[in-house]
Structures are given as structure tokens and as C-alpha cells.
Protein backbone atom coordinates (compact mmCIF):
# COMPACT_ATOMS: atom_id res chain seq x y z
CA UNK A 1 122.06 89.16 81.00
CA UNK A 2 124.45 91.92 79.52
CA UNK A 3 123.35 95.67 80.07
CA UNK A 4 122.44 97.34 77.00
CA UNK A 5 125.25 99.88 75.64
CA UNK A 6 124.60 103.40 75.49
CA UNK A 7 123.81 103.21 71.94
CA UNK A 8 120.88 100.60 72.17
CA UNK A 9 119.54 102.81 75.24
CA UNK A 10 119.51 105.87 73.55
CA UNK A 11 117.70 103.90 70.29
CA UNK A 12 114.94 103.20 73.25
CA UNK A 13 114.59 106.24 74.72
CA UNK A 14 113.99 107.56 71.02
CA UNK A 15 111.64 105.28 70.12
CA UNK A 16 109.87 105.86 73.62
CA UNK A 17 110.03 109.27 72.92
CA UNK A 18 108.35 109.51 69.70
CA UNK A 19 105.61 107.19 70.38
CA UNK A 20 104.51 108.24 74.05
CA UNK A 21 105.32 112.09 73.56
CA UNK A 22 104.45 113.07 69.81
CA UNK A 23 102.43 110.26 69.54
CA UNK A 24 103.87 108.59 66.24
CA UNK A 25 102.35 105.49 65.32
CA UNK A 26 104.26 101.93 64.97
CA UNK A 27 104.65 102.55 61.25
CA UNK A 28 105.78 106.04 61.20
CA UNK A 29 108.57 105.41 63.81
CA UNK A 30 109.86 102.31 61.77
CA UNK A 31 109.43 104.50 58.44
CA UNK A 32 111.80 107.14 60.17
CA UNK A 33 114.29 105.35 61.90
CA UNK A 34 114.77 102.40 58.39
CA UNK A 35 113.71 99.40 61.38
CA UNK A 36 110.94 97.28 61.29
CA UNK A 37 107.58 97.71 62.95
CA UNK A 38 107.92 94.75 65.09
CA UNK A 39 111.52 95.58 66.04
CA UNK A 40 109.71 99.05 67.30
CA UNK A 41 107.06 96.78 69.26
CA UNK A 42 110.16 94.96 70.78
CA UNK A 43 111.66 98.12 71.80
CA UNK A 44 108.55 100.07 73.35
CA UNK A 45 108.03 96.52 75.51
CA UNK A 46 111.78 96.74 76.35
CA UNK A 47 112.08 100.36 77.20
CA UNK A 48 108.45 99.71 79.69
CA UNK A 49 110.47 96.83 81.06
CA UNK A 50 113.38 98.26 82.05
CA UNK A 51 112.18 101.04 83.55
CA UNK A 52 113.45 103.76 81.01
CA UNK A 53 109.49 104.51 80.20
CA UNK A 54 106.96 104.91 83.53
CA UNK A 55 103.55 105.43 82.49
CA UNK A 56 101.57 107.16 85.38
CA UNK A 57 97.62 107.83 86.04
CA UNK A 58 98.15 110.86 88.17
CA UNK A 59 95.40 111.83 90.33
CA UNK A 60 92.32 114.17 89.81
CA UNK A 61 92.16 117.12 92.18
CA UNK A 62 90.60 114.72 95.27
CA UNK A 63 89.63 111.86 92.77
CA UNK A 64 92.50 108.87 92.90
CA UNK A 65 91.52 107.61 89.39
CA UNK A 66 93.95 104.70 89.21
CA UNK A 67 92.77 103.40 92.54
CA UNK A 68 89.11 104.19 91.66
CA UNK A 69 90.11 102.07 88.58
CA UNK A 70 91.60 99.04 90.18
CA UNK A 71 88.77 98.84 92.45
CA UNK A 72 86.29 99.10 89.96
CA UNK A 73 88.22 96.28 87.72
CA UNK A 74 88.94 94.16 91.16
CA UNK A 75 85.16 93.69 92.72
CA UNK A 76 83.33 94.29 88.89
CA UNK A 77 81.13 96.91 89.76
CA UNK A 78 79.22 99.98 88.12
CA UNK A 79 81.38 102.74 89.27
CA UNK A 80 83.83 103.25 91.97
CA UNK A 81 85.46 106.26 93.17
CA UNK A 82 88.35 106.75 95.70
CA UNK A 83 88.61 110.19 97.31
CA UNK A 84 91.90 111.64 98.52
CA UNK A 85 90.91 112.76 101.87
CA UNK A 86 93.63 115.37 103.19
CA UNK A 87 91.44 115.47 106.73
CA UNK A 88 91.47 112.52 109.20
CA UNK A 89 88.50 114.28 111.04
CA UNK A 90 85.63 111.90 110.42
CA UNK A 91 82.77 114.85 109.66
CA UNK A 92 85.33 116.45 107.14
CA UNK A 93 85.91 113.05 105.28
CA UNK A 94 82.03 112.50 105.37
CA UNK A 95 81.46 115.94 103.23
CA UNK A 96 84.36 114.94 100.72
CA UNK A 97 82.52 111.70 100.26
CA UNK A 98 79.22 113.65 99.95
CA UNK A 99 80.77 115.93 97.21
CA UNK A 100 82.07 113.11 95.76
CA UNK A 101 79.00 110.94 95.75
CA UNK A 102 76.54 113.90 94.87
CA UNK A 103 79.26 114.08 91.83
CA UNK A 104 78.60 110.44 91.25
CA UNK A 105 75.12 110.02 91.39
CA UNK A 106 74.36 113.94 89.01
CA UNK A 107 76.40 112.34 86.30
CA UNK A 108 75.01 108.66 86.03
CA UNK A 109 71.39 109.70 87.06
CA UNK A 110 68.62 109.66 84.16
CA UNK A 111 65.28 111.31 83.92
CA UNK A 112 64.52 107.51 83.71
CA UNK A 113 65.67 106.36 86.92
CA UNK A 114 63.54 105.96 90.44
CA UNK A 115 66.04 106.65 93.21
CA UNK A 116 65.92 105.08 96.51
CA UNK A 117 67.22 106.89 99.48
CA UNK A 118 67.50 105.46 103.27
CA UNK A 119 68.44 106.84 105.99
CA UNK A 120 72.12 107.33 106.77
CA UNK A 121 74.72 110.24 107.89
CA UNK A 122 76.94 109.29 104.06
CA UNK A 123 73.40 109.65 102.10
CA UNK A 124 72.50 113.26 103.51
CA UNK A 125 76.40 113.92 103.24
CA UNK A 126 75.50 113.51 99.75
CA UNK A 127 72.24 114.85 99.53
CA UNK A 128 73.50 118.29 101.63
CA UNK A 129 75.85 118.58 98.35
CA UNK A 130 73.70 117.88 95.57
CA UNK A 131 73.31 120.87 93.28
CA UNK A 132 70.83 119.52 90.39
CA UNK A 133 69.74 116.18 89.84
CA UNK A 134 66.72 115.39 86.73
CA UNK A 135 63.59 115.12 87.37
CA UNK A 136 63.24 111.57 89.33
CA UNK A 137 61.08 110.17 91.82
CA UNK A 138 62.68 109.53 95.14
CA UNK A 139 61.73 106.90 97.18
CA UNK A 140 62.10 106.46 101.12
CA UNK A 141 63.69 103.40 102.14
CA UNK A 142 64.06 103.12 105.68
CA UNK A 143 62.61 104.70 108.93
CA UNK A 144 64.36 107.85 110.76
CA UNK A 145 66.90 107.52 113.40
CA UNK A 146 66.67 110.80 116.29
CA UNK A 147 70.37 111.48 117.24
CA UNK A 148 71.36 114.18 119.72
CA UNK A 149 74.15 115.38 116.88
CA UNK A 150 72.13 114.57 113.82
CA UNK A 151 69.18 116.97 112.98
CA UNK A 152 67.85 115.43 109.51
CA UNK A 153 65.52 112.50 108.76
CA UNK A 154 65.01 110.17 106.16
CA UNK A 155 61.89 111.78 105.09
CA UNK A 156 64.25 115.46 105.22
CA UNK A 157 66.76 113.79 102.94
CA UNK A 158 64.10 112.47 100.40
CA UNK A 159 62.22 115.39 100.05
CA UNK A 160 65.66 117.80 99.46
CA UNK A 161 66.66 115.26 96.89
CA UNK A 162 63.21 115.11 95.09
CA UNK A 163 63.14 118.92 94.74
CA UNK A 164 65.97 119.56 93.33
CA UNK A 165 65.26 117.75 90.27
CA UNK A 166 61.65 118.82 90.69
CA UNK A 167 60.08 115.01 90.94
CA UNK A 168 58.08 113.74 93.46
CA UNK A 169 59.13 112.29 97.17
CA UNK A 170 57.53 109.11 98.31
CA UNK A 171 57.90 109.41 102.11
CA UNK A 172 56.12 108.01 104.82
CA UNK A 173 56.77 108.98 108.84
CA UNK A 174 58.36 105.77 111.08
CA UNK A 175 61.23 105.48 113.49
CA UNK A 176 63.80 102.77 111.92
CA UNK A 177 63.97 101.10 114.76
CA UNK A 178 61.31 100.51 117.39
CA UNK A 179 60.86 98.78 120.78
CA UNK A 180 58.90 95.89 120.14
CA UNK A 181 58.37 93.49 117.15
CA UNK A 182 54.70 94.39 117.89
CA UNK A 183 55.00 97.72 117.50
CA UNK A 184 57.08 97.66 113.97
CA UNK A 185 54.41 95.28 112.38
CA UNK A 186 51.77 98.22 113.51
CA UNK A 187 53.59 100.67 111.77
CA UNK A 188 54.10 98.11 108.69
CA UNK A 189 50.82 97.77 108.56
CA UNK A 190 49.60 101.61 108.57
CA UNK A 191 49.11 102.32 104.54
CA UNK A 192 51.33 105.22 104.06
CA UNK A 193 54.18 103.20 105.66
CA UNK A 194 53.34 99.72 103.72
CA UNK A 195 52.85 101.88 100.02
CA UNK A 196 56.10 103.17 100.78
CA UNK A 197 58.32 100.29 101.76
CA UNK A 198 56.63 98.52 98.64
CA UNK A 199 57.62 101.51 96.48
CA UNK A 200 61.00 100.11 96.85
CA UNK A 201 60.34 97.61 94.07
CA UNK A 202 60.36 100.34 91.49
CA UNK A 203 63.89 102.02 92.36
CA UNK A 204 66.54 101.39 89.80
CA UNK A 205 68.94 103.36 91.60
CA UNK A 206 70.25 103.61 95.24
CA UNK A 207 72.67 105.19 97.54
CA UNK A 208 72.99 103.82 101.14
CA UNK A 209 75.99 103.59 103.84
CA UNK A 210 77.86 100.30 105.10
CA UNK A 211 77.46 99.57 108.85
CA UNK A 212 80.39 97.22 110.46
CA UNK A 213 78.95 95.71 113.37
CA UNK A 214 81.01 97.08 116.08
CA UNK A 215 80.99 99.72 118.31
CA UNK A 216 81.16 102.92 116.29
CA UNK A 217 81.05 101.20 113.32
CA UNK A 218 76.90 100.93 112.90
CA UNK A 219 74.24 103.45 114.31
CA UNK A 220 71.95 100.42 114.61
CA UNK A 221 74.46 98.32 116.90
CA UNK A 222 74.70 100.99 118.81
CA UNK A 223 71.06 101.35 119.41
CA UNK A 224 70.38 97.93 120.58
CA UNK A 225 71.43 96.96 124.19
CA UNK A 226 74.53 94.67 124.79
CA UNK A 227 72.81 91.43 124.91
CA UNK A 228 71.48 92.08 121.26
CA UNK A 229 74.81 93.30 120.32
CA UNK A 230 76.36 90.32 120.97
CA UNK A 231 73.77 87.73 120.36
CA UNK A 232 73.95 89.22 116.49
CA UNK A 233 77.71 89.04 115.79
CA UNK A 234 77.41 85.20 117.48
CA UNK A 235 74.97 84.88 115.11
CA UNK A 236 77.69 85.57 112.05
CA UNK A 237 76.69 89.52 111.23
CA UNK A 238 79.55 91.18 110.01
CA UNK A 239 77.61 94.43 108.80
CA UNK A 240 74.42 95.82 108.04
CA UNK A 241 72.85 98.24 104.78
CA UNK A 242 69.76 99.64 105.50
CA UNK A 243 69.17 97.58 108.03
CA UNK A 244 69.88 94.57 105.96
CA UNK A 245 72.13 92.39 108.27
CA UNK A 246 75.01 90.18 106.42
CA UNK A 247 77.66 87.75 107.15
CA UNK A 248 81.05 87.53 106.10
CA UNK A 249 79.82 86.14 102.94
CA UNK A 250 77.21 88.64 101.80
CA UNK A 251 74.75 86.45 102.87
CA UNK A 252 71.57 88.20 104.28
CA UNK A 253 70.26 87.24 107.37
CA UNK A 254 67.47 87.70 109.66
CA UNK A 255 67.85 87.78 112.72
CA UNK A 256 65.05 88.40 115.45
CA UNK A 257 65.80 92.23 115.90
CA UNK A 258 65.02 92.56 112.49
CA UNK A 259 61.70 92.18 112.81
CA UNK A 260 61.65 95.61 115.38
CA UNK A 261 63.14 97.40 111.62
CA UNK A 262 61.10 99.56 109.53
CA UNK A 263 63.09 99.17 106.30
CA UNK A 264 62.92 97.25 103.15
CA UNK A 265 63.75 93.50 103.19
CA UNK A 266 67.06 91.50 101.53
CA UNK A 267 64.51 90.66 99.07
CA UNK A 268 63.96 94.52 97.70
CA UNK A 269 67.44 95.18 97.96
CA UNK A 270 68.74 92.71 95.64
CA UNK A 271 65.90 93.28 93.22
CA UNK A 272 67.94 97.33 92.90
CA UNK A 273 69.76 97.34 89.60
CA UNK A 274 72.26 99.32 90.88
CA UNK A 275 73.56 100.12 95.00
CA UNK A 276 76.24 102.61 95.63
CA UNK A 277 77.76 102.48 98.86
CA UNK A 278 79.00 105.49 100.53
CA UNK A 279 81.62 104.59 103.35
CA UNK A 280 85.20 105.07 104.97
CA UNK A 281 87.86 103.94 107.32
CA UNK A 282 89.85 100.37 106.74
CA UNK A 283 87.83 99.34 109.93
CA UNK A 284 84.64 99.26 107.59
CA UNK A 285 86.74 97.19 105.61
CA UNK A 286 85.19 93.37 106.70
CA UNK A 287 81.64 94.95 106.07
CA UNK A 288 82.41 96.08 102.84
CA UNK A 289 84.13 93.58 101.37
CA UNK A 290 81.17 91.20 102.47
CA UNK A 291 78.65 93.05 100.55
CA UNK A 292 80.76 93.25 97.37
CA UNK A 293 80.91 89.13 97.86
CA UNK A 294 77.20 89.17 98.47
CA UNK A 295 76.45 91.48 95.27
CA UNK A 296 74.62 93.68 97.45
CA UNK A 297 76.29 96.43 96.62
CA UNK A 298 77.20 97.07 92.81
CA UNK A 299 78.95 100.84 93.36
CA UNK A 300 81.50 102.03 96.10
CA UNK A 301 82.54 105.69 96.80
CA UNK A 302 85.23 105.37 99.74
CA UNK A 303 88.63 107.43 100.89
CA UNK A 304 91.96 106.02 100.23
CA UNK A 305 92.05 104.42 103.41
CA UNK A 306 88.97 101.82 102.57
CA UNK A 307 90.12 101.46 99.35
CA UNK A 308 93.52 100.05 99.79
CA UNK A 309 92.22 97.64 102.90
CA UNK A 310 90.18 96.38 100.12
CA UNK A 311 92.72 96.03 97.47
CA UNK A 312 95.39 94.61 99.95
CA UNK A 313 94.05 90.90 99.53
């Protein structure tokens, strides 16, 4: 193929220039120049495809809205946003995606909604930088975890949510995760705890964190002793949300541990219109990707880092 002459460049860069920087329609361009508007088509393709026109979405402050936008287009889901995070120190990325997130959720939450809140370090991330939020009901969906570095529990980060907006908080007082199966079906059974795992079935919206199940990766794995560890990735779990357990596929499972969870089943979760995950690091990448396959999760709000181990594929 011969190299355009300078002429036929300079006729390209023209008609480039007038429709991508003074925004001249098709018509106009063709009226002006005595060509026809399908020539002008031709030469807006040609001047894309050569290189002589680069059409950027530059990013937001923090907010990579091109990646946001892939991600959103790639897995099909509600909303996705990818945040920019200048700070590899995991506690600093976990506020940007709590700014982010508490971003999120104030703009797509409705005076309609019922939001669902477990527990998890991304959700009071989020809830530690909410500013307003309308008048909703917020529902508990999990027990509390005690850490030595952690100071807030699920019923803390229900209750802040709830009054900011001014709506109610339905809480009820459990550890997540207990000793014995025998002891977890007491608690199920107590009727503050049972009305308020069955609340669950009237959230539309909810914002949880992704567990990989690997050291570090998932406070829950990290609670249970070796044995357990490794019995449940034998077992297939790649990840856990809310204390949902999942395979590589998405697919929920249940295995015996499970029943020493106070937390709402696969069954609740799925019945959630709409899940936003909060979570970061391309290790968390397996986990993720699994509950986008499984349709547990319809939202994502991850650093740059997550995002591109999930677009690499």
C-alpha cells in the first residue's frame, strides 16, 4: 500500500479537525470543503486508522473511567469503578476504595431501596466515608468478627449507615463465626438473630467484600485451624462473600464449617437485586472473577491492580 501524499494527509487532518474539535457535522464539512458526505465518513475512518486522530478517555481525578468502562461492558454488571490508587499500603488503598464506594453507593441509592450491610474491613471503609445517604433501612447481614486491629462491628457499621440517612438499623448481636455447629444453630434460633438474618429477603441493595481463600486473602480462612483450611480448598473453594463459600465457577457451596456461620445463606444472596463488591490486589483476582461467573456479584469497585488481572483474559 502507497503512503498517502502530503496533500491527502493534510485533507485528513482537516476533516479530523473540524469534526472532533469544532464539532461540525458530516454535512457541514462536505458543504465546506465541495466533497461528499460519505467521502468525509471515509476520511474520519481513515484518519482513526492511521493513527493521525487518537481519541482518549482520560482519567477522573482517582476514577480510571475507561477501565471502569471496559469492566463494566466485559462482566455486564450494574456499575463498576476502578480507582487509581497512588499508595501500595493496603489500609491507604482500603480508604480510597471506601471513598470511592461511599461515592458509589450515595449516588445510585433511593429512598426506595433496603440496604444490606455485612460485616467486612471494605464495607466500614465505606461506611467510615459516607457523608449522606436517604432515608433507607439497613439491614445486618452477617455476625461480628473481634480483631486485635479492628475496633468496629457489624452491628457498629449498620447503625452509622442507618443514621445518616435517618432510617432504621435492623441489627441483632452474634459472633460470625462460632465454635461449634451447636452453638451457631442456638444463636440462629434466638428471635432477634433469626428476624434479622430473614430480614435479608427484603434488601434490594448490598455492599460486601471478596475473600480469596488463602492466607491473607480471607478473615474467615484465617480463623479456622489448618485442617479446615485445607479440607475447604480440597473441597473446590476458591473464595468466600459473606461467608458464602464458592468455587471457581461461582458455584455456592456448603461445606461443614458453614454450618458454625451466622450469616445469610447462598439462597438470600442471590435473591439481592443488586451486590457490589468492594475489593483489591490481582491476588483477589481468582475469587473475583468466580463470583462475576456465578452472578453473585452484579457491581465491582476495585484498584487498577484487580481490574486489569481481570481484564487480562
Amino acid at each position: 500500500m502507497v503512503d498517502d501524499g502530503p496533500a491527502e494527509l493534510v485533507l485528513l487532518a482537516a476533516v479530523a479537525r473540524r469534526h472532533y474539535l469544532h464539532q461540525q457535522s458530516k454535512v457541514e464539512i462536505a458543504d465546506e470543503l465541495g466533497i461528499s458526505r460519505f467521502k468525509v465518513a471515509r476520511l474520519l475512518e481513515s484518519a482513526r486508522d492511521r493513527g493521525l486522530v487518537r481519541i482518549e478517555i482520560v482519567r477522573q481525578g482517582s476514577l480510571d473511567v475507561d477501565a471502569s468502562a471496559r469492566l463494566q461492558e466485559r462482566f455486564g454488571l450494574t456499575h463498576a469503578v476502578v480507582v487509581h490508587t497512588a499508595d501500595a499500603d493496603p489500609v491507604a488503598v482500603r480508604q480510597q476504595l471506601g471513598r470511592a464506594a461511599a461515592e458509589l453507593l450515595s449516588e445510585v441509592l433511593t429512598e426506595d431501596d433496603v440496604l444490606g450491610l455485612p460485616w467486612s474491613r471494605n464495607v466500614h471503609a465505606m461506611v467510615s466515608a459516607l457523608t449522606s445517604l436517604p432515608r433507607v433501612e439497613v439491614v445486618q447481614l452477617t455476625g461480628a468478627i473481634a480483631l486485635p486491629d479492628f475496633d468496629s462491628s457489624a452491628v457498629d457499621i449498620v447503625r452509622r449507615a442507618a443514621r445518616l440517612g435517618g432510617g432504621s438499623a435492623r441489627v441483632f448481636y452474634a459472633p460470625f463465626v462460632l465454635d461449634t455447629r451447636a452453638s451457631a444453630d442456638a444463636l440462629r434460633r434466638q428471635p432477634a438473630v433469626a428476624e434479622g438474618l430473614a430480614r435479608a429477603s427484603a434488601v434490594t441493595k448490598a455492599v460486601v467484600g471478596i475473600g480469596h481463600w488463602s492466607p491473607g486473602g480471607s478473615t474467615i480462612h484465617d480463623l479456622l485451624d489448618p485442617e479446615e483450611q485445607v479440607d475447604l480448598a480440597n473441597r473446590g473453594v476458591v473464595g468466600e462473600l459473606a461467608g458464602v463459600f464458592f468455587d471457581a465457577n461461582g458455584k455456592p457451596l456448603r461445606p461443614k464449617v458453614a454450618g458454625r456461620l451466622v450469616t445469610i445463606d447462598a439462597e438470600s444472596l442471590r435473591v439481592i437485586p443488586e451486590v457490589v463488591a468492594v475489593a483489591s490486589g490481582a491476588p483477589k483476582g481468582p475469587a473475583v472473577r468466580a463470583a462475576l461467573e456465578g452472578h453473585l456479584v452484579q457491581g465491582l469497585v476495585v484498584d487498577q491492580e484487580l481490574a486489569e488481572a481481570l481484564l487480562a483474559d
